[in-house]
C-alpha atoms as a PDB file:
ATOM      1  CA  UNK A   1     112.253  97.262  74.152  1.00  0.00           C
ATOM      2  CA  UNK A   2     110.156  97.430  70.780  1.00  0.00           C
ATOM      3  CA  UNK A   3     107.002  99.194  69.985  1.00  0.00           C
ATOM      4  CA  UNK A   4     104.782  96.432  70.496  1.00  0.00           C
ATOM      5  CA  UNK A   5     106.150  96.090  74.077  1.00  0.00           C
ATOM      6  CA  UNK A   6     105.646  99.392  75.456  1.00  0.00           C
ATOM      7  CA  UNK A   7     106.825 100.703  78.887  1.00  0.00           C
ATOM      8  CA  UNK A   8     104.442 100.561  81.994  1.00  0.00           C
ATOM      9  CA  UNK A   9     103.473 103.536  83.676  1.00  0.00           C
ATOM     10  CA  UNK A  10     105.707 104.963  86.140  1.00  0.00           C
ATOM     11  CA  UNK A  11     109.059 103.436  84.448  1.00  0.00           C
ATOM     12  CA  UNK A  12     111.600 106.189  83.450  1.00  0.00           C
ATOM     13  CA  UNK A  13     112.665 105.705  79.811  1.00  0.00           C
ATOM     14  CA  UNK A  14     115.314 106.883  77.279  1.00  0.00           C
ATOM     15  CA  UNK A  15     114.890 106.913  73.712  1.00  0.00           C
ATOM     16  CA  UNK A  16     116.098 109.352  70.303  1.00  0.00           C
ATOM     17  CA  UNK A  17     113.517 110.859  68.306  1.00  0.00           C
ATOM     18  CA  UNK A  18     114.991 112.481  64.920  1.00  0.00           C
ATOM     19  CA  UNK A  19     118.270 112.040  66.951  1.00  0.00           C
ATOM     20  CA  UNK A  20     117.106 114.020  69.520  1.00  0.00           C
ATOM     21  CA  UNK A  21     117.857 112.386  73.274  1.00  0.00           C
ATOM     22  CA  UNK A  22     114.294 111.977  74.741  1.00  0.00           C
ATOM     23  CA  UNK A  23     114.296 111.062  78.724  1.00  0.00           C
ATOM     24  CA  UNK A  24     111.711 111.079  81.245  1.00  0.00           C
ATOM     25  CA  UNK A  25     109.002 109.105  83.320  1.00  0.00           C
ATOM     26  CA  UNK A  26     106.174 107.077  81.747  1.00  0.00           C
ATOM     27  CA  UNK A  27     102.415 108.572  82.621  1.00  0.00           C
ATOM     28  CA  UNK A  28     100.435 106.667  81.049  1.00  0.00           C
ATOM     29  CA  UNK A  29     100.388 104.704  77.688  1.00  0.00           C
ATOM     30  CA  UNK A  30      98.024 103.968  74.709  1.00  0.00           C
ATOM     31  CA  UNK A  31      99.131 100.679  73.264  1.00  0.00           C
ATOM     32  CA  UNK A  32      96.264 100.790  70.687  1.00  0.00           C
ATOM     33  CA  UNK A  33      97.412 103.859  69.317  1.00  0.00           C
ATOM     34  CA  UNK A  34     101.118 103.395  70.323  1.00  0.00           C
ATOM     35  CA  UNK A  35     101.076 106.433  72.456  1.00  0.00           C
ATOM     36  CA  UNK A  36     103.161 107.456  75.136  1.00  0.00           C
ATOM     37  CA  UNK A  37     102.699 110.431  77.247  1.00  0.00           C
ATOM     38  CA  UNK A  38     106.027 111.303  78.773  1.00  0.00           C
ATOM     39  CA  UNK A  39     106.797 113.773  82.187  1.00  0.00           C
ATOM     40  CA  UNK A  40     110.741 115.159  81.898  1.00  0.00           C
ATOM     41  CA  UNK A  41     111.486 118.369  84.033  1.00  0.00           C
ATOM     42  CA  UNK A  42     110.727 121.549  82.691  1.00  0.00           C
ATOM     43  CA  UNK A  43     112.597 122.956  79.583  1.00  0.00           C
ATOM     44  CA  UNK A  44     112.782 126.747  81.192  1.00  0.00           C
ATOM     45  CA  UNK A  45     114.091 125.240  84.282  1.00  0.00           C
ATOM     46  CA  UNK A  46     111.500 125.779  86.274  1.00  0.00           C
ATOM     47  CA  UNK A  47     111.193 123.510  89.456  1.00  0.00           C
ATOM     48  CA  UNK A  48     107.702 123.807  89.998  1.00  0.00           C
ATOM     49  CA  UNK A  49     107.015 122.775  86.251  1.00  0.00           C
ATOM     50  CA  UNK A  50     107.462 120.435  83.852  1.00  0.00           C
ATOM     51  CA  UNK A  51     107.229 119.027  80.083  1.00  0.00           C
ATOM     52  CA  UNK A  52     104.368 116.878  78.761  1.00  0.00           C
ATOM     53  CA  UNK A  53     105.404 114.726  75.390  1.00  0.00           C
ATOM     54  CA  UNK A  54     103.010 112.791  73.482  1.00  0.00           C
ATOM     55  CA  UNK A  55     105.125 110.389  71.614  1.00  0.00           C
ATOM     56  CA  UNK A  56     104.289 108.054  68.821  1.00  0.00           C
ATOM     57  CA  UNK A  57     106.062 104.780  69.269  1.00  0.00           C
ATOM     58  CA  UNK A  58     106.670 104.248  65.754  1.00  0.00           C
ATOM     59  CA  UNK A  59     109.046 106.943  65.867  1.00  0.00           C
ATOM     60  CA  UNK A  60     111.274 106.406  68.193  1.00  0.00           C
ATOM     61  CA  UNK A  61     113.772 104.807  68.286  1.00  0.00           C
ATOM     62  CA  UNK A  62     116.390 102.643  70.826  1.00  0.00           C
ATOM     63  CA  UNK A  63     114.015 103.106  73.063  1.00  0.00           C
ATOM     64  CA  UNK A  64     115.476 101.564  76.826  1.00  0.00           C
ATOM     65  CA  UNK A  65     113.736 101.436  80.308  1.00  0.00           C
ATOM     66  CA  UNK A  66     116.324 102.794  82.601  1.00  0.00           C
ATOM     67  CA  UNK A  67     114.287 102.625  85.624  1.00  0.00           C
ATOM     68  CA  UNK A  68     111.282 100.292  86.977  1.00  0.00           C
ATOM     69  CA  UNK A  69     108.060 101.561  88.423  1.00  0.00           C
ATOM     70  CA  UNK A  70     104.886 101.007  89.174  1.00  0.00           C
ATOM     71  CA  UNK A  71     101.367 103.083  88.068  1.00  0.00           C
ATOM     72  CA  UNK A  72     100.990 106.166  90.638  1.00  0.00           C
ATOM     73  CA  UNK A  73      97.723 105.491  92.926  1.00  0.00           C
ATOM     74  CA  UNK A  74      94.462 107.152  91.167  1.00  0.00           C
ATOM     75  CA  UNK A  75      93.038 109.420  93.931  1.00  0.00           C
ATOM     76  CA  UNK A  76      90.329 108.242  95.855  1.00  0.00           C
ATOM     77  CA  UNK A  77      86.512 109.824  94.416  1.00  0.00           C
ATOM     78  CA  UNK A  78      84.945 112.195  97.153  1.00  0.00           C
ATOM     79  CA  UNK A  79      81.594 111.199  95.984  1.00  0.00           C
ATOM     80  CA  UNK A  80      80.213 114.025  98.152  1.00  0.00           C
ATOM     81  CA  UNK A  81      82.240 116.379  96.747  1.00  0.00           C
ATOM     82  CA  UNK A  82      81.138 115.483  93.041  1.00  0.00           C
ATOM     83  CA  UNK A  83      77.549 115.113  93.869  1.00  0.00           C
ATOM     84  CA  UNK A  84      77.774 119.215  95.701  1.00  0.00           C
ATOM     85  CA  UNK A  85      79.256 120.435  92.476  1.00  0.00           C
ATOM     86  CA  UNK A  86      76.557 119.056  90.331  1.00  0.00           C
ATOM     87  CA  UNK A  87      74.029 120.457  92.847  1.00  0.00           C
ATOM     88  CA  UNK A  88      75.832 123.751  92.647  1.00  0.00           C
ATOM     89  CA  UNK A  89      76.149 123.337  88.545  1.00  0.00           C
ATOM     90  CA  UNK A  90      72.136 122.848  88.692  1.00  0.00           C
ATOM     91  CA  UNK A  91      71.112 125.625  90.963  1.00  0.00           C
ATOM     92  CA  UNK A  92      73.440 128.082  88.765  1.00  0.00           C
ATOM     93  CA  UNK A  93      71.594 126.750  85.739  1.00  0.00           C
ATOM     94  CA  UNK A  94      68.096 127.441  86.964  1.00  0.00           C
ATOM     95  CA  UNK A  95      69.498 131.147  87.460  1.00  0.00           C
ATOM     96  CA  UNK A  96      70.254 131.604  84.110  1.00  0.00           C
ATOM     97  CA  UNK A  97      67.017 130.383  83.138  1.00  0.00           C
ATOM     98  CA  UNK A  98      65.258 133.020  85.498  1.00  0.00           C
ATOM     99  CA  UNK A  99      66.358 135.826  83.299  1.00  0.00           C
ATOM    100  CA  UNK A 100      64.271 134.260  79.793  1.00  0.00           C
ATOM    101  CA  UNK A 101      61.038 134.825  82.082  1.00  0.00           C
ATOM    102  CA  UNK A 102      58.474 136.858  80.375  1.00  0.00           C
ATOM    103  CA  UNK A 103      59.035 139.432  83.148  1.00  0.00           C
ATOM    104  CA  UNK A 104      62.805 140.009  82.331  1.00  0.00           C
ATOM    105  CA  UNK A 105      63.420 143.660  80.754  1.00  0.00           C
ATOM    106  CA  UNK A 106      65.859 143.117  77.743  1.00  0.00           C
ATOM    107  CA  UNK A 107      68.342 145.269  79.042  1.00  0.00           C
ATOM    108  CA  UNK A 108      68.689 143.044  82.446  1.00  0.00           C
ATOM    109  CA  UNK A 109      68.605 140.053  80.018  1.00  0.00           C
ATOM    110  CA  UNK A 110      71.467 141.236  77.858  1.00  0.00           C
ATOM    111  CA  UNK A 111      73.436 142.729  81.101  1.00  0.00           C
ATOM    112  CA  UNK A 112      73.498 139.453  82.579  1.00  0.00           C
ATOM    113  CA  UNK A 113      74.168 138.082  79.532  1.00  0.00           C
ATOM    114  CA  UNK A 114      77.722 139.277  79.387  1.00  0.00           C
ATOM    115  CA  UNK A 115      78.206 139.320  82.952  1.00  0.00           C
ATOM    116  CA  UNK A 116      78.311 135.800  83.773  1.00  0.00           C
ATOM    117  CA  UNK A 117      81.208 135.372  81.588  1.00  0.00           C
ATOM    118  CA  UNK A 118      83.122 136.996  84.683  1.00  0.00           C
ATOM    119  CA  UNK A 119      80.883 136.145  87.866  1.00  0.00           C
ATOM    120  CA  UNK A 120      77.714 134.486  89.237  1.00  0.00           C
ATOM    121  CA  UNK A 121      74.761 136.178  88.065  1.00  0.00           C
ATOM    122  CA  UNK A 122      71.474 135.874  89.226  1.00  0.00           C
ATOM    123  CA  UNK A 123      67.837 137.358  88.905  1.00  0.00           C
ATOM    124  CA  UNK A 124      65.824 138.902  91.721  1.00  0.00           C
ATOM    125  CA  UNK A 125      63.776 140.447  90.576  1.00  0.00           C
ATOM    126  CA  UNK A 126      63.815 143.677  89.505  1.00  0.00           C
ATOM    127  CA  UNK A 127      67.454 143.242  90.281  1.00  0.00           C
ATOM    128  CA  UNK A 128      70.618 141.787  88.776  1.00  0.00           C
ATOM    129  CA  UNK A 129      72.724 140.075  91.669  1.00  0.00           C
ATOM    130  CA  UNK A 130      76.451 139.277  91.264  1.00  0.00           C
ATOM    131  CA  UNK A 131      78.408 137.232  93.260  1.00  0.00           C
ATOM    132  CA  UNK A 132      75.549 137.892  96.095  1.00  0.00           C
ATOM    133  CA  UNK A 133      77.428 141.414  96.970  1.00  0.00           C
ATOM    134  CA  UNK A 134      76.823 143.517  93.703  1.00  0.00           C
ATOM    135  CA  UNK A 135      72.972 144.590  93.117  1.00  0.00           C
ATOM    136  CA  UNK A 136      72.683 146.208  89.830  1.00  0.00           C
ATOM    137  CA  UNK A 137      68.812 148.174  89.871  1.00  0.00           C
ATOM    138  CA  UNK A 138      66.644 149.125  87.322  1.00  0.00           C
ATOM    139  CA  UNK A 139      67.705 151.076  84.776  1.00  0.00           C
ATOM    140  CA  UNK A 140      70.515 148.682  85.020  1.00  0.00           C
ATOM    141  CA  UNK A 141      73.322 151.682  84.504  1.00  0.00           C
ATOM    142  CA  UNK A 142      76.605 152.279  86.052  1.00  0.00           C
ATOM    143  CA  UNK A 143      74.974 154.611  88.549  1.00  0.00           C
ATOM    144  CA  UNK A 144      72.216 151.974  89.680  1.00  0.00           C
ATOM    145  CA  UNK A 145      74.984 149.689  90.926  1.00  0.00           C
ATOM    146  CA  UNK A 146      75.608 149.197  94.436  1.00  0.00           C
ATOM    147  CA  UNK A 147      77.276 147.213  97.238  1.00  0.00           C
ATOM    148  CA  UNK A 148      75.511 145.145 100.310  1.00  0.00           C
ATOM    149  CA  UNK A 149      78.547 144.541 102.102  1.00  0.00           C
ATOM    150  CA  UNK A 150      81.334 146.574 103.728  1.00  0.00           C
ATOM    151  CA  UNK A 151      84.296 143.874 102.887  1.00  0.00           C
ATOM    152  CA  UNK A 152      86.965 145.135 100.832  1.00  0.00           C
ATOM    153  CA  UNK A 153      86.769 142.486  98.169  1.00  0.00           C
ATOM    154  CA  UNK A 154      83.122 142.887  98.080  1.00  0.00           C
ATOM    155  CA  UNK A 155      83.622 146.441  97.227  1.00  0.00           C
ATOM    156  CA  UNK A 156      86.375 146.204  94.692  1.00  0.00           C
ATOM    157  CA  UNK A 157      84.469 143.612  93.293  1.00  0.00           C
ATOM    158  CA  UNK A 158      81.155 146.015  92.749  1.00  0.00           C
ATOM    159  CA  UNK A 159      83.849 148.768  91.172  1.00  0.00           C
ATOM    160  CA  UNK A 160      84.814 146.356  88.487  1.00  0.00           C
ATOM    161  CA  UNK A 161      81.194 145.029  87.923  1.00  0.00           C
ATOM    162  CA  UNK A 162      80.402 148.856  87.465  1.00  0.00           C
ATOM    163  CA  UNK A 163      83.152 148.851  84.793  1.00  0.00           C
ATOM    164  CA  UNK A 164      81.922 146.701  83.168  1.00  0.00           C
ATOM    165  CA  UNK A 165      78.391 148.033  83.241  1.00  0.00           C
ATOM    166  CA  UNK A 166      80.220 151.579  81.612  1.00  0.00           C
ATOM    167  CA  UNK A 167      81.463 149.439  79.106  1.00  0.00           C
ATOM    168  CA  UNK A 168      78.500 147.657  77.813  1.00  0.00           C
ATOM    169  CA  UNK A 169      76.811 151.399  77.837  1.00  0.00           C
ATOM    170  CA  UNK A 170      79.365 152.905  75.609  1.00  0.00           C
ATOM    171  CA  UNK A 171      79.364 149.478  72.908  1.00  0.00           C
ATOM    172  CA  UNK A 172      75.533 150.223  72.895  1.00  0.00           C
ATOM    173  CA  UNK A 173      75.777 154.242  72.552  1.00  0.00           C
ATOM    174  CA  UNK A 174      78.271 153.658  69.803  1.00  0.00           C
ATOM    175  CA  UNK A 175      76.206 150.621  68.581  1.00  0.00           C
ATOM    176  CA  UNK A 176      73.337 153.032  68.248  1.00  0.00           C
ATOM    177  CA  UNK A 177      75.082 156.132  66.513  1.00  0.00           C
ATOM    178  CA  UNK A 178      76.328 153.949  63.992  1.00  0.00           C
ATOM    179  CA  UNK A 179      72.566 152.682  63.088  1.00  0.00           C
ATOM    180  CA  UNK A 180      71.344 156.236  62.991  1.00  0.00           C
ATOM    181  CA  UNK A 181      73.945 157.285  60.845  1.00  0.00           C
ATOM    182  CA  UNK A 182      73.121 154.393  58.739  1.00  0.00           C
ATOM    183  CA  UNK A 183      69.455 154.963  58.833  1.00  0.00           C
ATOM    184  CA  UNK A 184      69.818 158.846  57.885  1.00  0.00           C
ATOM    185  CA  UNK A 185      71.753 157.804  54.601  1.00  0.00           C
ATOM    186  CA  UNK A 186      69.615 155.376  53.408  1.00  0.00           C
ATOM    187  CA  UNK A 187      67.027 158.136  54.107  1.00  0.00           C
ATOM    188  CA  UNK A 188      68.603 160.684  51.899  1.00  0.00           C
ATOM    189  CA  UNK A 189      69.405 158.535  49.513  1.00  0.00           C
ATOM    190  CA  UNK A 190      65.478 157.513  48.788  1.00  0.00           C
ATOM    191  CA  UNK A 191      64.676 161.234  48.752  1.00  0.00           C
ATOM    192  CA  UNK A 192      66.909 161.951  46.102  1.00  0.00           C
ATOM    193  CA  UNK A 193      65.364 159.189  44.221  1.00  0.00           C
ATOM    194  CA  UNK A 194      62.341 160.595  44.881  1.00  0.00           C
ATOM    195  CA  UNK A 195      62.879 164.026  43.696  1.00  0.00           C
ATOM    196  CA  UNK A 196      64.652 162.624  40.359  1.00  0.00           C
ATOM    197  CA  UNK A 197      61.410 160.207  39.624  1.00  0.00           C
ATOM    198  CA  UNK A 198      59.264 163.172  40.240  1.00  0.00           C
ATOM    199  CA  UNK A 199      61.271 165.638  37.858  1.00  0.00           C
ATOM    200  CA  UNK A 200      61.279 162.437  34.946  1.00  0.00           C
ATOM    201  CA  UNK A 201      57.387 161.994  35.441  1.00  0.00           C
ATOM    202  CA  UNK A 202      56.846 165.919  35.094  1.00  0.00           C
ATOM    203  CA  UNK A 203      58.689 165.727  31.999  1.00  0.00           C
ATOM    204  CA  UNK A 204      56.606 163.177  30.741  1.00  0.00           C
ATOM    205  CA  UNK A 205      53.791 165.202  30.992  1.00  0.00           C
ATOM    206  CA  UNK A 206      54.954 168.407  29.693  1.00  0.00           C
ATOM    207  CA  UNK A 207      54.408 169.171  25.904  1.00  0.00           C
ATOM    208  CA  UNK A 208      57.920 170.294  24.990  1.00  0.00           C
ATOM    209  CA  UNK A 209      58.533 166.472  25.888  1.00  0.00           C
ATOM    210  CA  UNK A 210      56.576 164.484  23.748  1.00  0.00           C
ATOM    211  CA  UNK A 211      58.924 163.017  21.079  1.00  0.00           C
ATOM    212  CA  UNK A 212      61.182 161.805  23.939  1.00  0.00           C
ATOM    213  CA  UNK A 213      58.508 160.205  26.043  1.00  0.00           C
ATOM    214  CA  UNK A 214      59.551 156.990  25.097  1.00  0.00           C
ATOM    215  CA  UNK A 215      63.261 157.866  26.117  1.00  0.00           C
ATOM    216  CA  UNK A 216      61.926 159.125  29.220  1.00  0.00           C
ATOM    217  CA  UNK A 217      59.650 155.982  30.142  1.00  0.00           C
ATOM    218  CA  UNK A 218      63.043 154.025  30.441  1.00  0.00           C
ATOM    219  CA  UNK A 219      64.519 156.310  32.492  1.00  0.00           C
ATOM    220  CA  UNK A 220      62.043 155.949  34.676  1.00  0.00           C
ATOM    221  CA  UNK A 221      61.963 152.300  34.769  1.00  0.00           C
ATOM    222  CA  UNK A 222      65.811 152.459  35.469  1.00  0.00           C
ATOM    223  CA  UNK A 223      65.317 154.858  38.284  1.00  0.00           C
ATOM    224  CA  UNK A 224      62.081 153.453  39.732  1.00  0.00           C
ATOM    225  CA  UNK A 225      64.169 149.407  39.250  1.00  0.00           C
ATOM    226  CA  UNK A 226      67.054 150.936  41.594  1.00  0.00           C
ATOM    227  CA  UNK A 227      64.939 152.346  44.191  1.00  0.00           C
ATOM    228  CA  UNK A 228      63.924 148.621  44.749  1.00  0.00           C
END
């Protein structure tokens, strides 16, 4: 067997690749690119596993069919079932779009936001739904969640959603120190520029001064330039 005749699908095959022994059973093959995609059992011994090669034909090498088959039978398409999905995929879609209304607070916005990364999230209004079992109320904090059902999963699924909800409170309380912090230095900062522009200009302006008023004029540029 040479590269340009290729094994068919479903054939098990044997062949060295940088004198490694390569066996296993043909999936499928790419004779435009040379490709082979190869099933062997699993290398951690694993029954319920197995290995998936990608090999080039180019570089293999006495390659040998040891073992005729035919393609495996594609599955049969449940139409229905694909045309429910992409029902499902739209309705979910005009959810998310429910929370960019006008009417949305910011903080529901953002909540949902980085809640449908884990769950189903929808908007009825004023409320933030999850997985139809979690209602999350305005103010939209960990003590405004609740549950509308009395099944266990339900309910251990509203304790993690309220996790969650504790989590996104302390990024933005943390979030929010760090600004002020940030804010009150740049404040300081100007003031002190301030004060030292004042102190040059009332030097300026004093007698004792005046053969150093030019001297002083540049200073002030300099200070004045950095306070931009």
């Amino acid at each position: 067997m040479t590269v340009d005749n290729l094994p068919e699908p479903g054939s098990s095959i044997t062949a060295y690749c940088s004198d490694t022994l390569i066996q296993g059973e043909v999936l499928c093959v790419d004779a435009s690119k040379k490709l082979i995609v190869l099933q062997k059992p699993s290398s951690i011994g694993r029954p319920d596993e197995c290995d998936i090669l990608i090999l080039r034909a180019d570089y293999l090498r006495d390659l040998k069919s040891t073992k005729e088959g035919s393609p495996p039978a594609c599955p049969e398409l449940n139409i229905e079932k694909i045309i429910e999905r992409i029902r499902v995929n739209e309705r979910i879609q005009k959810e998310k779009l429910k929370f960019y209304g006008h009417d949305v607070p910011v903080d529901a916005r953002k909540l949902a936001e980085y809640l449908e990364t884990f769950f189903t999230v929808v908007w009825d209004k004023p409320h933030v739904v999850v997985m139809d079992h979690t209602i999350i109320s305005p103010p939209y904090k960990e003590s405004n969640v609740s549950c509308n059902s009395d099944a266990q999963q339900a309910k251990s699924q509203t304790d993690y959603v309220q996790r969650l909800v504790i989590r996104i409170s302390q990024n933005v309380h943390q979030y929010t120190i760090v600004s002020l912090n940030v804010v009150q230095d740049t404040f300081i900062k100007l003031i002190k520029k301030v004060y030292s522009t004042l102190f040059i200009c009332r030097l300026l302006f004093s007698q004792s001064f005046v053969p150093y008023k030019s001297q002083g004029i540049g200073i002030l540029c300099l200070i004045l330039y950095s306070t931009l």
